[in-house]
Protein backbone atom coordinates (compact mmCIF):
# COMPACT_ATOMS: atom_id res chain seq x y z
CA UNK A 1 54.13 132.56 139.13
CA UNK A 2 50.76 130.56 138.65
CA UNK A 3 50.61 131.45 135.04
CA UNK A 4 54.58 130.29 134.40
CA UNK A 5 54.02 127.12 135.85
CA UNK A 6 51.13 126.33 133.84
CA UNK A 7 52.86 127.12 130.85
CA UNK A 8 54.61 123.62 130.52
CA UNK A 9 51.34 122.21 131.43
CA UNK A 10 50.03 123.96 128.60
CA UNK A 11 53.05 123.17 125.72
CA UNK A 12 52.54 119.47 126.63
CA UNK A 13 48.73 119.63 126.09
CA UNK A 14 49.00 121.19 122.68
CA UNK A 15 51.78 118.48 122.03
CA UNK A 16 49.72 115.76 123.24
CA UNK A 17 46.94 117.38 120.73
CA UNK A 18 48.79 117.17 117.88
CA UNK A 19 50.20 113.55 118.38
CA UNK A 20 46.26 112.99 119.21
CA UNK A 21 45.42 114.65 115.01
CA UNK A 22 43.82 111.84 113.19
CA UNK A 23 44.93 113.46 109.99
CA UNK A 24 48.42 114.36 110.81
CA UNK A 25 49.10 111.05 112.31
CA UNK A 26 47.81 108.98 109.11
CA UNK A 27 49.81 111.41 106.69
CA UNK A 28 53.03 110.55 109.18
CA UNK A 29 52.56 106.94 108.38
CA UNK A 30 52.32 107.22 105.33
CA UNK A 31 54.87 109.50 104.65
CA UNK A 32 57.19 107.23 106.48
CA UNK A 33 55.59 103.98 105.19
CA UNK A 34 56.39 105.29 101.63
CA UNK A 35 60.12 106.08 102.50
CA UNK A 36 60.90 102.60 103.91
CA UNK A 37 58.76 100.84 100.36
CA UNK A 38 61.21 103.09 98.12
CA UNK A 39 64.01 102.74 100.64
CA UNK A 40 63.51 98.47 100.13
CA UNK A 41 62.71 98.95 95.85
CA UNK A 42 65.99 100.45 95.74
CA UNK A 43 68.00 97.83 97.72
CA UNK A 44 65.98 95.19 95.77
CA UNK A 45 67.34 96.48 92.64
CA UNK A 46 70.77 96.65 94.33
CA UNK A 47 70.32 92.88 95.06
CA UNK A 48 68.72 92.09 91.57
CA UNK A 49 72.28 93.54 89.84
CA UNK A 50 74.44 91.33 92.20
CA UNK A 51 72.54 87.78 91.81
CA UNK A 52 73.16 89.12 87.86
CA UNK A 53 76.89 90.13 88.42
CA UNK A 54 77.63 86.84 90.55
CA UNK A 55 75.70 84.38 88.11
CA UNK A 56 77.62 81.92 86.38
CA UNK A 57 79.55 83.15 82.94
CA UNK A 58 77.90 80.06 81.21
CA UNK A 59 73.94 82.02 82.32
CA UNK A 60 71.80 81.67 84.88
CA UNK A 61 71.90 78.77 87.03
CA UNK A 62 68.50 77.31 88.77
CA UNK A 63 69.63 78.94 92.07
CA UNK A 64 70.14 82.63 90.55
CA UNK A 65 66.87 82.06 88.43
CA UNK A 66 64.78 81.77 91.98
CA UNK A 67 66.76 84.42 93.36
CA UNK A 68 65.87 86.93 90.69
CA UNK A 69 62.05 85.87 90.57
CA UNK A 70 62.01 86.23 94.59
CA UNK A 71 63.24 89.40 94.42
CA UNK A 72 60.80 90.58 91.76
CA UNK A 73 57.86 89.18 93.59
CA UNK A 74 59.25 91.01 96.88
CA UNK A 75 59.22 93.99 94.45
CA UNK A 76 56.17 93.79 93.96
CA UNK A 77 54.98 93.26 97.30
CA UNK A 78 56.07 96.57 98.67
CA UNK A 79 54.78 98.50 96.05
CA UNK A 80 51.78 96.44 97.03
CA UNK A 81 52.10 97.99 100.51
CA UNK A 82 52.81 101.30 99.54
CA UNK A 83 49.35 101.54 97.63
CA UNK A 84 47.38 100.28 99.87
CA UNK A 85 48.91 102.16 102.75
CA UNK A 86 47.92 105.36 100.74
CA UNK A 87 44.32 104.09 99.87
CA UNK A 88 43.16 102.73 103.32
CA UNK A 89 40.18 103.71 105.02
CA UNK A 90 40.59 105.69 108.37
CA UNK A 91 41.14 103.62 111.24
CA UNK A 92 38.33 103.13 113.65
CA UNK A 93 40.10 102.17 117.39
CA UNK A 94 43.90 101.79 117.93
CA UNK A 95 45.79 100.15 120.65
CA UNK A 96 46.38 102.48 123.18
CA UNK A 97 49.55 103.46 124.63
CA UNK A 98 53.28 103.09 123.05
CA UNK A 99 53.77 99.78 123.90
CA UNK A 100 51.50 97.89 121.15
CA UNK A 101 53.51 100.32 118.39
CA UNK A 102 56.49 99.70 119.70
CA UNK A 103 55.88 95.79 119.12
CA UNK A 104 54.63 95.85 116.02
CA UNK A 105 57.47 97.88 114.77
CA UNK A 106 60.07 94.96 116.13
CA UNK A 107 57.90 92.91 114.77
CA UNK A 108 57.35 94.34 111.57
CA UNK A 109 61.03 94.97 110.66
CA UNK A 110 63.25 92.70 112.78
CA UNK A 111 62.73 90.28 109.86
CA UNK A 112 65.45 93.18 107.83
CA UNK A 113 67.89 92.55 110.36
CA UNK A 114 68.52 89.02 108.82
CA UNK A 115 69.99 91.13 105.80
CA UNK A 116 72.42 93.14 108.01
CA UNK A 117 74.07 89.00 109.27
CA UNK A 118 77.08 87.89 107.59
CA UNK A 119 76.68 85.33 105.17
CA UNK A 120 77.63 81.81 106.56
CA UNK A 121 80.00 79.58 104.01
CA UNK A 122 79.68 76.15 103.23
CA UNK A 123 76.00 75.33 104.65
CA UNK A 124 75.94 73.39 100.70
CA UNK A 125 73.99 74.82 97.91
CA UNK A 126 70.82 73.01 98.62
CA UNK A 127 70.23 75.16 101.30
CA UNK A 128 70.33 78.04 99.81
CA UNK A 129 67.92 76.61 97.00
CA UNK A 130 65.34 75.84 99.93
CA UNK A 131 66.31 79.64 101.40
CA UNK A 132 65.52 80.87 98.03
CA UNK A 133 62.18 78.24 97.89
CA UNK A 134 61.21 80.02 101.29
CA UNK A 135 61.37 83.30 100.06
CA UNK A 136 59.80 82.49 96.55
CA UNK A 137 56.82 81.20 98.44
CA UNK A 138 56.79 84.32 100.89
CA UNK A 139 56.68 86.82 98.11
CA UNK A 140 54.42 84.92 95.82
CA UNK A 141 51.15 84.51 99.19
CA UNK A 142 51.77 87.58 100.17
CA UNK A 143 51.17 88.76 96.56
CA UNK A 144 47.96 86.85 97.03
CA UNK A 145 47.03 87.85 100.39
CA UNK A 146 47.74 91.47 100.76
CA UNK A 147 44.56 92.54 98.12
CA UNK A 148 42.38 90.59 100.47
CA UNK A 149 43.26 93.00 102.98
CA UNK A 150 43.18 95.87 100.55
CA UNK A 151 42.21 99.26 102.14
CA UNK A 152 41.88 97.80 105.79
CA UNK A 153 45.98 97.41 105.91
CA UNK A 154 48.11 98.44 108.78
CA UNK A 155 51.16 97.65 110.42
CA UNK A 156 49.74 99.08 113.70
CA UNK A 157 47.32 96.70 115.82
CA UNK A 158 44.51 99.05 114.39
CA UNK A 159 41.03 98.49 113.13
CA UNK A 160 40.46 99.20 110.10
CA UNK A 161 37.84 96.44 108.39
CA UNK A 162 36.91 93.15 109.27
CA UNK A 163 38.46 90.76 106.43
CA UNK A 164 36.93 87.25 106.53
CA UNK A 165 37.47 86.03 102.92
CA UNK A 166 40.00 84.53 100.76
CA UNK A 167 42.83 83.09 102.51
CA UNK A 168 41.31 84.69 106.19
CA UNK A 169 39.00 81.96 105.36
CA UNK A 170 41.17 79.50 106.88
CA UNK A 171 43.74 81.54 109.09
CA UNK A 172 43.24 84.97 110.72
CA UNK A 173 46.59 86.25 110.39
CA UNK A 174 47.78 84.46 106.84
CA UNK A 175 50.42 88.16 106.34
CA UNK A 176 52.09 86.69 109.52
CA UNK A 177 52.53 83.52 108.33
CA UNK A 178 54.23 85.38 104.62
CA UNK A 179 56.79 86.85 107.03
CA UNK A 180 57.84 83.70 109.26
CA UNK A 181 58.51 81.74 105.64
CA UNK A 182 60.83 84.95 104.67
CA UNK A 183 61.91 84.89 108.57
CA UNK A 184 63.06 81.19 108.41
CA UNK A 185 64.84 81.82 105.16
CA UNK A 186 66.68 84.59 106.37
CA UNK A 187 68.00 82.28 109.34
CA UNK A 188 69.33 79.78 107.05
CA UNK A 189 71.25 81.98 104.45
CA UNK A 190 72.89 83.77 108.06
CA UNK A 191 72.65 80.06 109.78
CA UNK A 192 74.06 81.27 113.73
CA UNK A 193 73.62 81.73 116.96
CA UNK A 194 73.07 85.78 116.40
CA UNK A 195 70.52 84.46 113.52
CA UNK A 196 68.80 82.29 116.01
CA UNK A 197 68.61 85.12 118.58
CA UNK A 198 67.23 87.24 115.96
CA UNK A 199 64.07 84.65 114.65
CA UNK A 200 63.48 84.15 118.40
CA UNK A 201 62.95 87.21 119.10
CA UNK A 202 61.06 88.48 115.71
CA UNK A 203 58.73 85.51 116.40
CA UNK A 204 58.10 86.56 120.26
CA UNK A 205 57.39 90.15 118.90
CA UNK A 206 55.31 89.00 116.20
CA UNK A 207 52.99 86.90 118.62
CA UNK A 208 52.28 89.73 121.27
CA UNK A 209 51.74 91.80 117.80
CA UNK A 210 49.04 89.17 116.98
CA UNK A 211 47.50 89.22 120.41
CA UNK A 212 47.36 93.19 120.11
CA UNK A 213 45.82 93.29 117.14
CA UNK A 214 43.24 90.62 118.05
CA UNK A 215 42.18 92.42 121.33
CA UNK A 216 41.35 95.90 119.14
CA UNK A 217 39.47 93.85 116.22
CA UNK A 218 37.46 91.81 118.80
CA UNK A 219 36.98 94.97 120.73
CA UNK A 220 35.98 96.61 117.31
CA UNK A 221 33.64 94.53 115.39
CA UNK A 222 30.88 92.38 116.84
CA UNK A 223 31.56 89.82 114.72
CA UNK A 224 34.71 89.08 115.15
CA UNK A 225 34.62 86.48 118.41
CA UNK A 226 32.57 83.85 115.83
CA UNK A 227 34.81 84.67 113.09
CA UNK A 228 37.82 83.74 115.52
CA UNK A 229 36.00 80.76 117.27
CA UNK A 230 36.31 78.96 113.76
CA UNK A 231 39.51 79.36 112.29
CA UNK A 232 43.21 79.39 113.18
CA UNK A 233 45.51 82.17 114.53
CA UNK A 234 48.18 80.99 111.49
CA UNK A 235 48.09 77.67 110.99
CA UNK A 236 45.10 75.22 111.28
CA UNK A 237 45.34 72.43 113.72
CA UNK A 238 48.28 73.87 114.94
CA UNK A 239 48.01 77.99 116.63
């Protein structure tokens, strides 16, 4: 009887030992971070052959121009991501428990549920020109920030590196910053109530991500508290 109860005991500590595999966990995430980078090239190319289909007969008008060079530059960001997901160095501490990787997940892809919202009519085209704006500017810094980051990338409030220069010169989080621009612009083109629900509650997400991530860096590298005592969270003179 001993011996049959302790075999449960004994499947979940070989369970918990695998989940606990430093190896198999990194080749999990990047398995799956490589599925969701195709998964998004493929509906960008989806989304490049409708701004074509819908242009104007007469060529490309100023508003389908932006939209095609956004969605290039977002191209190019997730192929970004994929790369350096593959390359980075092992992680040195993680936040524990489920709760930290369950936020940064929300965090990290609630910003995709903006494309899921029915477009709203008649907000006037020069909305959508500053929606487009928003996103051209997303794509384009986080084109400039993520090889900063390089091989100390993660979606996970992990440490990987300590990054101080470039734009972490001036803000400690800049990538956050990249997905509020593409977060706002993604509440105009679905301007609603369900829209607004959805940016208040990526934003909430995305701060407790911050704050996560921020308690396993400081915990991680000496360095870090001065680092943090002289520049902003995401934007200076502001948070």
């Amino acid at each position: 009887m001993a011996a049959t109860l302790s075999m449960p005991h004994a499947g979940r500590r070989r369970f918990a030992a695998i989940l606990q595999n430093e190896k198999l966990r990194e080749a999990t995430a990047k398995l799956g971070m490589a599925c969701v980078c195709l998964f998004l090239c493929l509906g960008a190319v989806v989304r490049f052959a409708t701004v074509f289909e819908r242009a104007p007969a007469a060529g490309l008008d100023p508003l389908s121009t932006a939209q095609l060079f956004t969605i290039v530059c977002q191209t190019i960001f997730y192929l970004l991501v994929l790369w350096f997901t593959l390359i980075r160095r092992p992680a040195l501490r993680r936040a524990t428990g489920w709760k930290p990787r369950l936020v940064a997940a929300i965090g990290a892809f609630a910003i995709f549920g903006f494309g899921f919202l029915p477009p709203v009519r008649g907000i006037g085209i020069a909305w959508h020109v500053a929606a487009a704006g928003l996103l051209l500017a997303s794509a384009a810094l986080a084109i400039t920030v993520l090889p900063y980051l390089g091989r100390s990338f993660s979606l996970m409030s992990e440490a990987r590196g300590l990054v101080t220069g470039g734009p972490y010169r001036f803000v400690r989080h800049p990538l956050y910053l990249v997905e509020e621009l593409a977060a706002i612009a993604g509440f105009i083109e679905g301007f609603s109530l369900l829209a607004g629900l959805l940016l208040a509650l990526q934003v909430a997400f995305q701060i407790r991500r911050i704050l996560n991530e921020e308690a396993v860096l400081e915990a991680s590298f000496p360095d870090y508290a001065r680092y943090k005592a002289s520049t902003a969270r995401v934007i200076p003179g502001l948070w």
